[in-house]
Structures are given as C-alpha cells and as structure tokens.
C-alpha atoms as a PDB file:
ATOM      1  CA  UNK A   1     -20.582   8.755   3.441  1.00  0.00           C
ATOM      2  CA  UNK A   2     -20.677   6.024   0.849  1.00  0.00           C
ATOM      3  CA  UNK A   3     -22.420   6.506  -2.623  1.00  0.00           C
ATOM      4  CA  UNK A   4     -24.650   4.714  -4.655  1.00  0.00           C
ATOM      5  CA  UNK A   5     -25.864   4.846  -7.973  1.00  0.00           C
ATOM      6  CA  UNK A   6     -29.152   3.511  -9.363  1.00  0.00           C
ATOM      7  CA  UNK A   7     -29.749   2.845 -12.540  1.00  0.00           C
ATOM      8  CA  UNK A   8     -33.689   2.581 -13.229  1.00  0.00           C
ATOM      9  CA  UNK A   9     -36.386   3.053 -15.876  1.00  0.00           C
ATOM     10  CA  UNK A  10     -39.021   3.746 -13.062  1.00  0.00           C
ATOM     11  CA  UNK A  11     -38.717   7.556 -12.258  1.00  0.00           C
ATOM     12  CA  UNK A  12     -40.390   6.915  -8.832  1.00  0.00           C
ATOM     13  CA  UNK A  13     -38.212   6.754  -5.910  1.00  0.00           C
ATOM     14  CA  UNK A  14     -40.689   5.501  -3.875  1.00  0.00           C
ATOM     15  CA  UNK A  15     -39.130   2.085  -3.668  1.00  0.00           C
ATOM     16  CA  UNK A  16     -39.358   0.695  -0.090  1.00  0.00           C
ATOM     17  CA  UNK A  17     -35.258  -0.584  -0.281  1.00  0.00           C
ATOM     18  CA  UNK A  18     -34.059   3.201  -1.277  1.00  0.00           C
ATOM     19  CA  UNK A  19     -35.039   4.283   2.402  1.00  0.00           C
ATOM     20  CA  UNK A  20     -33.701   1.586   3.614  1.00  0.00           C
ATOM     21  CA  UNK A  21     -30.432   3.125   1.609  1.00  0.00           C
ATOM     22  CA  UNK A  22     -30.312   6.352   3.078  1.00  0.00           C
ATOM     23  CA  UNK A  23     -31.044   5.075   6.834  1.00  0.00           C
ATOM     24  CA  UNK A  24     -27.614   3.484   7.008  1.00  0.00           C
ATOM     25  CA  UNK A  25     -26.412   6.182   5.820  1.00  0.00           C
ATOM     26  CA  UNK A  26     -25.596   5.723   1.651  1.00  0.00           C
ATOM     27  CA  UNK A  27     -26.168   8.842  -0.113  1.00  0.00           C
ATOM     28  CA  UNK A  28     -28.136   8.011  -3.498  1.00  0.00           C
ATOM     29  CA  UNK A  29     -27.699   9.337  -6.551  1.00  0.00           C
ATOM     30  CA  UNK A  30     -30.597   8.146  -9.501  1.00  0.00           C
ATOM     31  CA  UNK A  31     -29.717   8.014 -13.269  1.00  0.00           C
ATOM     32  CA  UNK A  32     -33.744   7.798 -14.480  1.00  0.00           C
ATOM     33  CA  UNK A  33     -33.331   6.474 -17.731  1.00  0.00           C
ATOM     34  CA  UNK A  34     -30.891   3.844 -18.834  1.00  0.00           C
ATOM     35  CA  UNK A  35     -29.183   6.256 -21.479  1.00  0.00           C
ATOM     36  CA  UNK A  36     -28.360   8.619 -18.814  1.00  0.00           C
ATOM     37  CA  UNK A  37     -25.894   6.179 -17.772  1.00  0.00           C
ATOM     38  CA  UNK A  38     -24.451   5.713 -21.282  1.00  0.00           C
ATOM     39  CA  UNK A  39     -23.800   9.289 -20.925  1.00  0.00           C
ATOM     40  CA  UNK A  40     -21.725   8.930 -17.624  1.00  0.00           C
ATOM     41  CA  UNK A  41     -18.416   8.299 -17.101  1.00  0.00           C
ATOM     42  CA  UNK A  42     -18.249   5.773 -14.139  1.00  0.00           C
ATOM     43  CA  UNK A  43     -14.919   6.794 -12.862  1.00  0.00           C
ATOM     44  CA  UNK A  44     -16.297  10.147 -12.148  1.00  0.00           C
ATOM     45  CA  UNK A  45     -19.062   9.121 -10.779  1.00  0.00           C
ATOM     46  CA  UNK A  46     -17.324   7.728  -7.334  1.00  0.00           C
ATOM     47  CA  UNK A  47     -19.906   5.056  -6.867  1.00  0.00           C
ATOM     48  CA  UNK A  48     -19.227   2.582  -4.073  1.00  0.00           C
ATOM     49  CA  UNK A  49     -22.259   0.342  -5.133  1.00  0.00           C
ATOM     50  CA  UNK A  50     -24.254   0.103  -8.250  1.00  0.00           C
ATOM     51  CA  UNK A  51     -27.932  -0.454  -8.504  1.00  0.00           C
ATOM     52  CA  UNK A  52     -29.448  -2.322 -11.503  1.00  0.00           C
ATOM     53  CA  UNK A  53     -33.073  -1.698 -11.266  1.00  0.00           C
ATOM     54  CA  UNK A  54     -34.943  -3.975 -13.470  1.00  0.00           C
ATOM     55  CA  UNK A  55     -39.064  -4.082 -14.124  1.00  0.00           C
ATOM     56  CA  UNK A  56     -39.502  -7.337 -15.945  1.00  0.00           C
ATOM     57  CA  UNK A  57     -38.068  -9.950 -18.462  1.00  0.00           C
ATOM     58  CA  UNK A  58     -38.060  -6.957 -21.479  1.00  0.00           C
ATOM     59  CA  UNK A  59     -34.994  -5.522 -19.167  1.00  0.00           C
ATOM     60  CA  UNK A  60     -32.894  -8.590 -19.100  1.00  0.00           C
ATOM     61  CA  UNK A  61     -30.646  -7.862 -22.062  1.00  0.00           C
ATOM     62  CA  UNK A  62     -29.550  -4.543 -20.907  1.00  0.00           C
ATOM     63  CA  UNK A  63     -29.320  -5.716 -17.548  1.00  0.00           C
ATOM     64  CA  UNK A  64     -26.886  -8.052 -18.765  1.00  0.00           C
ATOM     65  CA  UNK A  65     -25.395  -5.474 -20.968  1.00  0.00           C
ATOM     66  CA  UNK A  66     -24.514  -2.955 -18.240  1.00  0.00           C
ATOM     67  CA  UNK A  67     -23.119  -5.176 -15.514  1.00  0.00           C
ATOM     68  CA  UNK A  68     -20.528  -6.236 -18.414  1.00  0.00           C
ATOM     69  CA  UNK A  69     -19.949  -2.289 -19.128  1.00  0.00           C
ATOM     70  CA  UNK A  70     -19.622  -1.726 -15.510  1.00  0.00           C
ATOM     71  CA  UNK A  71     -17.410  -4.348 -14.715  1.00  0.00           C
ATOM     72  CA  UNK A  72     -15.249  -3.903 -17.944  1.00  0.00           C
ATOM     73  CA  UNK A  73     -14.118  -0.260 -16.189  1.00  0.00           C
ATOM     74  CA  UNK A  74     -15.069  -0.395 -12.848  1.00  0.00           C
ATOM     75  CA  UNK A  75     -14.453  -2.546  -9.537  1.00  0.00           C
ATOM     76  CA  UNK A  76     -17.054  -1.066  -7.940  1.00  0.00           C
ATOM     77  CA  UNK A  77     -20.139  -3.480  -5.973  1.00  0.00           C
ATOM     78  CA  UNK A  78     -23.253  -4.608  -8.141  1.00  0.00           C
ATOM     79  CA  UNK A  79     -26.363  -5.176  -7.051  1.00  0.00           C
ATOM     80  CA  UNK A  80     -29.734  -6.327  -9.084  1.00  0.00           C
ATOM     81  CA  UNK A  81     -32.814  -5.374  -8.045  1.00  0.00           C
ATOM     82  CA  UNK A  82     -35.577  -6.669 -10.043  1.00  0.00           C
ATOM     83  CA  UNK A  83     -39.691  -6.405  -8.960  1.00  0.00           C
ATOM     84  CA  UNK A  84     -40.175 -10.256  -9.954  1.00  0.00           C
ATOM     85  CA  UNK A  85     -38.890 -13.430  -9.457  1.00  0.00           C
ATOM     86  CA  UNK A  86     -35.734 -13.924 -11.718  1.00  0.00           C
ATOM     87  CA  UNK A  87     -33.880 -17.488  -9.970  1.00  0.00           C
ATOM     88  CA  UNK A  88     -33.367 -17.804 -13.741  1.00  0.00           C
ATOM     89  CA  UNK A  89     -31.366 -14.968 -14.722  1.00  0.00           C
ATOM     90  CA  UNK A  90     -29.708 -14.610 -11.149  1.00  0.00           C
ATOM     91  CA  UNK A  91     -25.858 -17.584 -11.871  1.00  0.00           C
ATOM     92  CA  UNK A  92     -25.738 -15.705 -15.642  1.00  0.00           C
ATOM     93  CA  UNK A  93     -26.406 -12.127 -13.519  1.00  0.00           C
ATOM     94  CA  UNK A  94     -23.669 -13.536 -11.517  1.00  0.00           C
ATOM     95  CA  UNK A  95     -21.424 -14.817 -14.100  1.00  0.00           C
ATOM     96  CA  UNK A  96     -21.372 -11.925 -15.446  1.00  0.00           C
ATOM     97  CA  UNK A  97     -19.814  -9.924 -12.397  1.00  0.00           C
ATOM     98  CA  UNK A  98     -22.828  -8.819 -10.196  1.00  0.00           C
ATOM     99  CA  UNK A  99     -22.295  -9.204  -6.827  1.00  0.00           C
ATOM    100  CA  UNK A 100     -25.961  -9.262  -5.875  1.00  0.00           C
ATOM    101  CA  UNK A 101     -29.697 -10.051  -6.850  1.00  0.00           C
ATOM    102  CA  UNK A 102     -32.340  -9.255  -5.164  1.00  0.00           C
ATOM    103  CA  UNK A 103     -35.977  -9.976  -6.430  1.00  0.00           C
ATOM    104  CA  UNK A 104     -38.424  -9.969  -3.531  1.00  0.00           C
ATOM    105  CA  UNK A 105     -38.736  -6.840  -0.758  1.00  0.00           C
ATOM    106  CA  UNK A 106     -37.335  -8.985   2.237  1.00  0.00           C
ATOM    107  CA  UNK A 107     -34.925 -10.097  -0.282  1.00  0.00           C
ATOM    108  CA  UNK A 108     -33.852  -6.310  -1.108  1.00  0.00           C
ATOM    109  CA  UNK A 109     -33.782  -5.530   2.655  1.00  0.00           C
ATOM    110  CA  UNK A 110     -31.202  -7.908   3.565  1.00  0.00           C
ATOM    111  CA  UNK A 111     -28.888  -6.759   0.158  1.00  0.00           C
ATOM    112  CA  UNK A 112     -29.110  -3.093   2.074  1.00  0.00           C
ATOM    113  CA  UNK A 113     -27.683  -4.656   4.839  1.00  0.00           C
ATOM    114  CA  UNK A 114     -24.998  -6.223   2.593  1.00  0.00           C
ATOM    115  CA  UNK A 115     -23.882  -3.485   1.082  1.00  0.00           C
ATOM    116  CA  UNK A 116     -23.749  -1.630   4.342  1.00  0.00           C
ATOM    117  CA  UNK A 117     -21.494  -4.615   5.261  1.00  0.00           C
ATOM    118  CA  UNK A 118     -19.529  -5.349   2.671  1.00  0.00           C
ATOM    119  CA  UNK A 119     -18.389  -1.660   1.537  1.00  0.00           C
ATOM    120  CA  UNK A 120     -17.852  -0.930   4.961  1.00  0.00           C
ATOM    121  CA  UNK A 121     -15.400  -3.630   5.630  1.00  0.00           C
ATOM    122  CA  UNK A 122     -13.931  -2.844   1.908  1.00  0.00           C
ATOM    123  CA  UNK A 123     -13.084   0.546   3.387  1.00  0.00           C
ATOM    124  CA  UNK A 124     -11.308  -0.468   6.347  1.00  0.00           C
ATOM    125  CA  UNK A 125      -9.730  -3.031   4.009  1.00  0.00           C
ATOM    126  CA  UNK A 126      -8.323  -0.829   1.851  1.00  0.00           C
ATOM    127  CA  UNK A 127      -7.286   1.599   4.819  1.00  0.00           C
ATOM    128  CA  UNK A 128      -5.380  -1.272   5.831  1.00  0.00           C
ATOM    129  CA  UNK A 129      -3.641  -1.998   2.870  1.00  0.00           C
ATOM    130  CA  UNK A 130      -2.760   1.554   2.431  1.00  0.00           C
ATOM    131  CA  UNK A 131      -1.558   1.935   6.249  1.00  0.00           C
ATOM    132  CA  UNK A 132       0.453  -1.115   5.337  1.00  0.00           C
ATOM    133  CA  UNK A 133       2.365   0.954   2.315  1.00  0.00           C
ATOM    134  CA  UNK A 134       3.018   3.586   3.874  1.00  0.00           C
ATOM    135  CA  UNK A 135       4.574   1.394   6.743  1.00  0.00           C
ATOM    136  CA  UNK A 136       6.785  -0.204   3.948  1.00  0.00           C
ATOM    137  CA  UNK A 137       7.741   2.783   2.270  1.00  0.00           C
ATOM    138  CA  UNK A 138      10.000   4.040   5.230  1.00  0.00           C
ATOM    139  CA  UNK A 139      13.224   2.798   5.110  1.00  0.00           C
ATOM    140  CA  UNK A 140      13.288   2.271   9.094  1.00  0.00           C
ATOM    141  CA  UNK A 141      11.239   0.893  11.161  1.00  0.00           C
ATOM    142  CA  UNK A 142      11.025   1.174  15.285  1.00  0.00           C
ATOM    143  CA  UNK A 143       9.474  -1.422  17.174  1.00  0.00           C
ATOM    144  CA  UNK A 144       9.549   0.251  21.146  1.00  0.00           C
ATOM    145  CA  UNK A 145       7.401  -2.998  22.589  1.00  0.00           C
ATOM    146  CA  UNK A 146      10.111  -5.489  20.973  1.00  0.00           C
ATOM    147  CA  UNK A 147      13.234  -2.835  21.492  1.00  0.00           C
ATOM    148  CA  UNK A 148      13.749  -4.186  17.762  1.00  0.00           C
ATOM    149  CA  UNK A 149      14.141  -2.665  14.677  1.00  0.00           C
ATOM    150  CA  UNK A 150      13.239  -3.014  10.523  1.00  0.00           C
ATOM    151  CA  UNK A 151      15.215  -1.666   7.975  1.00  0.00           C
ATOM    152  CA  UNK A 152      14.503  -1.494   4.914  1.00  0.00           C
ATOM    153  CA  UNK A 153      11.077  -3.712   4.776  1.00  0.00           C
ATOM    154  CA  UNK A 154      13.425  -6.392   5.775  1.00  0.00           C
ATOM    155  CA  UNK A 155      13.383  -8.648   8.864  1.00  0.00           C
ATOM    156  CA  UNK A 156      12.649  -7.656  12.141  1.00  0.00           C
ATOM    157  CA  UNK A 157      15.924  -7.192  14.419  1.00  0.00           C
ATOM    158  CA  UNK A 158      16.082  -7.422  18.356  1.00  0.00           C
ATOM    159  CA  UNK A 159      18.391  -4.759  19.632  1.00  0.00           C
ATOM    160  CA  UNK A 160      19.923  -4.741  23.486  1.00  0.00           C
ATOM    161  CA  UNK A 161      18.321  -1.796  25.465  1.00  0.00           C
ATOM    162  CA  UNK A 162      21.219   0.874  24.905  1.00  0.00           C
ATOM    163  CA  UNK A 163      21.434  -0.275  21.256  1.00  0.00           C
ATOM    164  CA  UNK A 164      18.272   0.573  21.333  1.00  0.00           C
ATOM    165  CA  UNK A 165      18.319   3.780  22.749  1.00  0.00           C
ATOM    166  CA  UNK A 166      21.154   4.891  21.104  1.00  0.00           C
ATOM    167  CA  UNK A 167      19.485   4.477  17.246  1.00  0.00           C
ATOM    168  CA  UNK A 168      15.749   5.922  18.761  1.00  0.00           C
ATOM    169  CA  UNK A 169      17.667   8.970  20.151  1.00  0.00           C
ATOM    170  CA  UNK A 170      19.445   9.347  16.806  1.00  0.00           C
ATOM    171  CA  UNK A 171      16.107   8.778  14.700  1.00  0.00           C
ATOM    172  CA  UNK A 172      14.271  11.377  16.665  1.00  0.00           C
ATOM    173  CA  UNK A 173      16.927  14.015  15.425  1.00  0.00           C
ATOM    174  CA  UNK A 174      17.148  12.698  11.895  1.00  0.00           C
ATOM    175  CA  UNK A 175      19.273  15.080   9.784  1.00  0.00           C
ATOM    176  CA  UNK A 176      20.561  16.144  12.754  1.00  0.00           C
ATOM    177  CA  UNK A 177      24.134  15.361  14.168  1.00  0.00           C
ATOM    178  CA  UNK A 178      24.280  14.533  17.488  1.00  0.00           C
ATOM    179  CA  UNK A 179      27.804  14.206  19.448  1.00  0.00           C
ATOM    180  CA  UNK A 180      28.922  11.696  21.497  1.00  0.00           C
ATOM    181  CA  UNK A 181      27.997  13.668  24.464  1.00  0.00           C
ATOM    182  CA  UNK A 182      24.852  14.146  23.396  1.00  0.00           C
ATOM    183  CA  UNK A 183      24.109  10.233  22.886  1.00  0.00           C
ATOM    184  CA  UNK A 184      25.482   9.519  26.038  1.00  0.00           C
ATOM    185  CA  UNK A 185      23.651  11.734  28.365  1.00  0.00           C
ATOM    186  CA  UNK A 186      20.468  11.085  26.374  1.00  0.00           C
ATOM    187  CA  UNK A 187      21.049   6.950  26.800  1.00  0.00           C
ATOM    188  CA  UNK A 188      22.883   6.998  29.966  1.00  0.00           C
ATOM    189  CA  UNK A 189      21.010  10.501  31.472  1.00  0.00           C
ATOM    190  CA  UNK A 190      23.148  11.475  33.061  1.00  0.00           C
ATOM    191  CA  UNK A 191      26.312  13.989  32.224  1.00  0.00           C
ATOM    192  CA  UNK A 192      29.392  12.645  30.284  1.00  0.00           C
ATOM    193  CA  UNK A 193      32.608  10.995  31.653  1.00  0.00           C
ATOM    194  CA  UNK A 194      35.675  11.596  30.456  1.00  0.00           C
ATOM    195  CA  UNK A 195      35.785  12.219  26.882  1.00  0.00           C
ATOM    196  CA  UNK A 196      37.934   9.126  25.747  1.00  0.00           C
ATOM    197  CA  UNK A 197      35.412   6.818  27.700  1.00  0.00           C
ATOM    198  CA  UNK A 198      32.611   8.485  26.620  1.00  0.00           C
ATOM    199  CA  UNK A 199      33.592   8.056  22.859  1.00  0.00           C
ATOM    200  CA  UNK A 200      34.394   4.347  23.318  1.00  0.00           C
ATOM    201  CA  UNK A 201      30.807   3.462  24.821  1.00  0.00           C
ATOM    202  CA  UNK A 202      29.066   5.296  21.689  1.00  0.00           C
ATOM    203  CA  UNK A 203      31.403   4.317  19.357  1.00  0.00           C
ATOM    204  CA  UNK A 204      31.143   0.714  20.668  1.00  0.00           C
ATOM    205  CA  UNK A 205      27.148   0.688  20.790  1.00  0.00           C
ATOM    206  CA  UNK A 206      27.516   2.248  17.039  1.00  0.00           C
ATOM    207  CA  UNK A 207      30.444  -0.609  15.813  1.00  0.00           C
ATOM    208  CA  UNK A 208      27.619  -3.222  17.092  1.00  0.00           C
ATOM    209  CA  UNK A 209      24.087  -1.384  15.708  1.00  0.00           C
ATOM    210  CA  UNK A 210      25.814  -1.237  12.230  1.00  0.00           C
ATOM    211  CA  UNK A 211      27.469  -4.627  12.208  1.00  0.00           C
ATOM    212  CA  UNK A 212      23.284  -5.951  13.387  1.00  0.00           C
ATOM    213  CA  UNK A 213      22.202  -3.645  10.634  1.00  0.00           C
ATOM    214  CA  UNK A 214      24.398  -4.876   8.210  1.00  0.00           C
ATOM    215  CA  UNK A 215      24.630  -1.220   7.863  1.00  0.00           C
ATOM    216  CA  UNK A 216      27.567  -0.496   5.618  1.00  0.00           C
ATOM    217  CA  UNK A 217      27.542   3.263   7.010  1.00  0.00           C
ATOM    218  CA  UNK A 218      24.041   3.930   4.512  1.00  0.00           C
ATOM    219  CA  UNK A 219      21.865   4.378   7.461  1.00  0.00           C
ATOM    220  CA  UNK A 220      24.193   5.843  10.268  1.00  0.00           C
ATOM    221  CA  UNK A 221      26.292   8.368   9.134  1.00  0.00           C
ATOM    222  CA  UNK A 222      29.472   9.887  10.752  1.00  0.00           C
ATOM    223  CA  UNK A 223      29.793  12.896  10.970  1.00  0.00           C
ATOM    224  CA  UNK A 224      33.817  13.497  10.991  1.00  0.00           C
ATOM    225  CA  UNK A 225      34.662  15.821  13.751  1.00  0.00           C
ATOM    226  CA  UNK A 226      30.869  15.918  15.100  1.00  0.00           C
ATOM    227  CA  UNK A 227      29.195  12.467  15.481  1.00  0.00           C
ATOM    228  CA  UNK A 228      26.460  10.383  14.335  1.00  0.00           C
ATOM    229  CA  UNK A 229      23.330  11.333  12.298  1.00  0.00           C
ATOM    230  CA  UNK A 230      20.789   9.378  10.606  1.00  0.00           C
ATOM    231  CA  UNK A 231      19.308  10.432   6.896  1.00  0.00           C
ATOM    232  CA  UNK A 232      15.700   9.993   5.328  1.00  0.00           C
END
C-alpha cells in the first residue's frame, strides 16, 4: 500500500480528493497543523507522496517554505492542493520542486489519478533497477535461450551446445567437484567410455570454455586428482 502524508491547517477530512485517496488504495496519514510537521522527521515518515494543503494567499509563504524543506531531505512526490485559484503561485510552486498543483476539485481528481500513476510506475521502476543489481552483482551469468554466457558484468558470450552444457552442469553444483565422469554422462547422458577418451572430451570442452572465458583458471577450478568445480 502506498502512503501519503497531508499537511493541512483545516482539521476536517472531509475533502472530496482524500476519498478519492483511499479508493485507489493510498493509505493517508494527516499532520493537522503545520508545526506538527516541523516536529516530524520525513525519513521516518515513509511517505510516497506529500500533500500541501493550502486555504488561501495567507498560506503561500509556508507553502513555499515546506516544499523547499521537503525537497532539501526528501525525494519523495509533491503535490499542492489549494481551495482557490493560484495560476500565479503554481511555475514558483514548481520551481521550487513540487511536482503538482491542484486548485479546482476536477483539478484535484485528476492529481489522484497521477499520483496513483506516477508512484506506481516509480515502484516498478525502482524494482527494476534493483532486479538489475542484483543481476550485476553475480559474477556469472547463464543465458539458456542464447546457450551464451556473462561473466563478470561483461559481454555476452555464445557458447556451442556441449560448452554449454558442460559449464550449466558445473554451475548447478557450484562448490562442488564434479569428475570427468560425472560431466560426461551428465552432457553426453549416457555412461562413460573409456577413461582416457572420456578425459580428453571434458578436458577439451574445458581447454575451449576457459580460453572463450578468458578464464585464467579464476572461474573453473581444477580440482587435481578429482575434476572441475566452479566457486561463488
């Protein structure tokens, strides 16, 4: 649920746009007197929008005041809502880092709507970004629709089919050694040869994914006397 905070001299919350809030699901939270919010730390108060509420021209310094306070410390969404008509104050309002004004009740209904909007895609936006960090932070990267492979946030390299194989089978048993036998009859399915072949195919497919890798023996490991692993 996203949260917003008014900020309003009218203790009333009778206002037709604060329905309008909680039908699309915001949950509000009202700071009745102005002071209240001096007494607030923003950052604790996990506001996704900001409300300005402001009753006439008297209001128009501290209006001005707290979207500067808010924006000093906070990137969180402002919004003006004032009961007149205020086209003069609105480019300073916005000048000054609101992100909204809203004077008139159809006016107020649509900035619902935008706020609905624009946290909403700000969420999956920052999902995103975060999705996209955590993809970066591994070291390795399989790509099964491409049979390619990222290392290291670098660029994306193709792989041949048992290439590919071969380094999937190892980086579903990472910290595990696996033996030669054990990466053959995993790629090829089917039970190992004789021993001398069977080492030459892995150790072939292994010369190849390291010299792709540019692997320098950092990402797969031999294990003397065992096989191949791959690390964290």
């Amino acid at each position: 649920m996203f949260n917003i905070t008014i900020i309003s001299n009218n203790c009333g919350t009778n206002r037709k746009y604060i329905h309008e809030i909680k039908s699309v699901g915001f949950k509000v939270n009202i700071l009745s007197k102005m002071d209240e919010f001096e007494r607030t730390e923003l950052s604790k108060m996990s506001s996704d929008v900001v409300i300005i509420e402001e009753s006439g021209s008297e209001d128009f310094f501290n209006t001005c005041e707290l979207i500067m306070k808010i924006r000093r410390s906070s990137n969180t969404f402002i919004w003006v809502m004032a009961e007149k008509d205020i086209r003069k104050q609105k480019n300073l309002y916005f000048d000054l880092g609101a992100d909204g004004v809203a004077a008139s009740e159809y006016e107020q209904e649509i900035a619902v709507q935008q706020m609905r909007n624009i946290v909403t895609h700000s969420m999956g936006y920052k999902q995103l970004k975060k999705e996209e960090r955590q993809l970066s932070d591994q070291s390795v990267v399989l790509l099964p629709e491409n049979q390619s492979i990222i290392v290291n946030s670098g660029d994306e390299i193709p792989l041949t089919r048992l290439e590919y194989q071969v380094v999937s089978a190892l980086n579903e048993n990472i910290g595990t050694a696996l033996t030669h036998e054990e990466i053959y009859q995993i790629v090829w399915n089917k039970h190992p040869e004789e021993e001398k072949a069977v080492k030459y195919r892995v150790s072939n497919i292994i010369f190849h994914l390291r010299k792709k890798l540019k692997d320098d023996s950092q990402y797969i490991k031999t294990v003397r006397s065992k096989g191949y692993m791959v690390t964290e």
